[in-house]
C-alpha atoms as a PDB file:
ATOM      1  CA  UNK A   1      85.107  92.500 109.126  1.00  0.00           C
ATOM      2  CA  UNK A   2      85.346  91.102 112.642  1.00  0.00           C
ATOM      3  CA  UNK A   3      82.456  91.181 114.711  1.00  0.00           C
ATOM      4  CA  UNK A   4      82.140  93.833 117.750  1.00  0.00           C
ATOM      5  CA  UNK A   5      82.963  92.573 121.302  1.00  0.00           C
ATOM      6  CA  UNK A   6      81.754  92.963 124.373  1.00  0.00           C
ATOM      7  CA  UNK A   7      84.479  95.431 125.296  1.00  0.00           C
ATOM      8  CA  UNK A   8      84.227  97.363 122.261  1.00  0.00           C
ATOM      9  CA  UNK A   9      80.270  97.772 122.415  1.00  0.00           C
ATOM     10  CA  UNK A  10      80.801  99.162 126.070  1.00  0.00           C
ATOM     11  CA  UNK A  11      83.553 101.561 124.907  1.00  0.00           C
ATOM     12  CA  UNK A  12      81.902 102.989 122.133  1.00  0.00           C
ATOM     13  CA  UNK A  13      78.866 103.460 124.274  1.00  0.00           C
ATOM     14  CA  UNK A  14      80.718 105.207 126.946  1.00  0.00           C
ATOM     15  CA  UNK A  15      82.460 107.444 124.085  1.00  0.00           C
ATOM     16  CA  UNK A  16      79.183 107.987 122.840  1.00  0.00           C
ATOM     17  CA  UNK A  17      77.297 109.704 126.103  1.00  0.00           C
ATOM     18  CA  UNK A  18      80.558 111.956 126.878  1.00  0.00           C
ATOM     19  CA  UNK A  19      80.536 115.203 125.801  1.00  0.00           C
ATOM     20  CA  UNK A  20      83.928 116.181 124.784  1.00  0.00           C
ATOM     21  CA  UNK A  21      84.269 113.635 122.240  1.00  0.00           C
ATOM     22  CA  UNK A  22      83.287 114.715 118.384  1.00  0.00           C
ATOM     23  CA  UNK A  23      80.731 112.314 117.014  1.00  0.00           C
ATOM     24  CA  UNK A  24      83.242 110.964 114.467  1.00  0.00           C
ATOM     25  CA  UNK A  25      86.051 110.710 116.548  1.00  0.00           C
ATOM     26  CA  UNK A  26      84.080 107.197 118.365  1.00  0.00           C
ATOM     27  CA  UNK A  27      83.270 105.712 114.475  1.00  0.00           C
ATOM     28  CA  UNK A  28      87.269 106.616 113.773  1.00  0.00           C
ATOM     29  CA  UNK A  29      88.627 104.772 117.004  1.00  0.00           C
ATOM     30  CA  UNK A  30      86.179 101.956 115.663  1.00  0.00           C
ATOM     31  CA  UNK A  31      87.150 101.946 112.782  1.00  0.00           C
ATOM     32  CA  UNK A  32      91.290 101.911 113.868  1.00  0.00           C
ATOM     33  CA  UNK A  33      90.841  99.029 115.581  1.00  0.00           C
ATOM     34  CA  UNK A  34      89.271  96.938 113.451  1.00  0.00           C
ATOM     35  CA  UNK A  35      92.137  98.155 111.001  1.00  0.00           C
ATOM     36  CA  UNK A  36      94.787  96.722 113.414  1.00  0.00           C
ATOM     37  CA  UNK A  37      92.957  93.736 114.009  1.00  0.00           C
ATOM     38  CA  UNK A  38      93.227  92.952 110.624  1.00  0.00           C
ATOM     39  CA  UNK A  39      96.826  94.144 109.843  1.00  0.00           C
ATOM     40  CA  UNK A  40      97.792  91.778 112.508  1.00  0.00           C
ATOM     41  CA  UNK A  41      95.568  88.666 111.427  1.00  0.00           C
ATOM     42  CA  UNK A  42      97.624  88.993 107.849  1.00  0.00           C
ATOM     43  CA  UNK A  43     100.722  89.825 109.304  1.00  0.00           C
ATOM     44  CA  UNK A  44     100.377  85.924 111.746  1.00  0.00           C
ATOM     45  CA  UNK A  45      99.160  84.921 108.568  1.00  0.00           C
ATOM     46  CA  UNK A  46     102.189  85.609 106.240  1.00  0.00           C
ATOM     47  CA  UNK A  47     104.686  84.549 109.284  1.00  0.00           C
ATOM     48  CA  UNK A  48     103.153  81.596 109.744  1.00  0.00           C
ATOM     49  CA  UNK A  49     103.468  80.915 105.453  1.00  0.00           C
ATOM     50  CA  UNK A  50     106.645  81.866 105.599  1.00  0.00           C
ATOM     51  CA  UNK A  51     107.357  79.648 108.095  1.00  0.00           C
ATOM     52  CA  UNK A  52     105.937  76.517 106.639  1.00  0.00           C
ATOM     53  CA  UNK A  53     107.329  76.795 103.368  1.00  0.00           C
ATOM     54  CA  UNK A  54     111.018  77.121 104.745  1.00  0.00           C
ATOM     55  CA  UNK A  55     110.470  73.680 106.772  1.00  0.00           C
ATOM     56  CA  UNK A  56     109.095  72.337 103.807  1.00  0.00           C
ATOM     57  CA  UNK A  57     111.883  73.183 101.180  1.00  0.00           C
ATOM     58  CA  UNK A  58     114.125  69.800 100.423  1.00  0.00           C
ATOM     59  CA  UNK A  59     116.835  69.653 102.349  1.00  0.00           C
ATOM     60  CA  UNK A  60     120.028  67.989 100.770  1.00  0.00           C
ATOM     61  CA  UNK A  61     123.540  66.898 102.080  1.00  0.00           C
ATOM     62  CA  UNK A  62     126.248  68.232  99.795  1.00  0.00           C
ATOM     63  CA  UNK A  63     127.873  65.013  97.442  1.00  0.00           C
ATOM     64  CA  UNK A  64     131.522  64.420  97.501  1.00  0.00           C
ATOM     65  CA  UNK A  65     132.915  65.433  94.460  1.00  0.00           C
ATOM     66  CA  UNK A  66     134.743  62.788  92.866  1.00  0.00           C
ATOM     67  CA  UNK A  67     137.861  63.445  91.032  1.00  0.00           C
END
């Protein structure tokens, strides 16, 4: 899990002392963005992979075929 920021702790705070936001609607926004932190860590994470292994394959120069 990623830790809480600064940001977050102040939004969640502020979410918590309004009144026309649910209790559970401030845990689900939390929990959202740590989702989508997350999905996007993995998703750098497989580019990046993907990206290595392509530079790494062998490349060759065709041989003349000899008749």
């Amino acid at each position: 899990m990623i830790p809480l920021t600064a940001n977050e702790i102040r939004h969640v705070y502020a979410l918590t002392r309004r009144i026309d936001h649910p209790r559970g609607h401030v845990r689900r926004w939390s929990d959202w963005r740590r989702h989508q932190a997350r999905a996007r860590y993995c998703h750098y994470k497989r580019r990046i992979r993907a990206a290595q292994t392509s530079s790494m394959r062998i490349k060759t120069t065709p041989q003349p075929l000899l008749l």
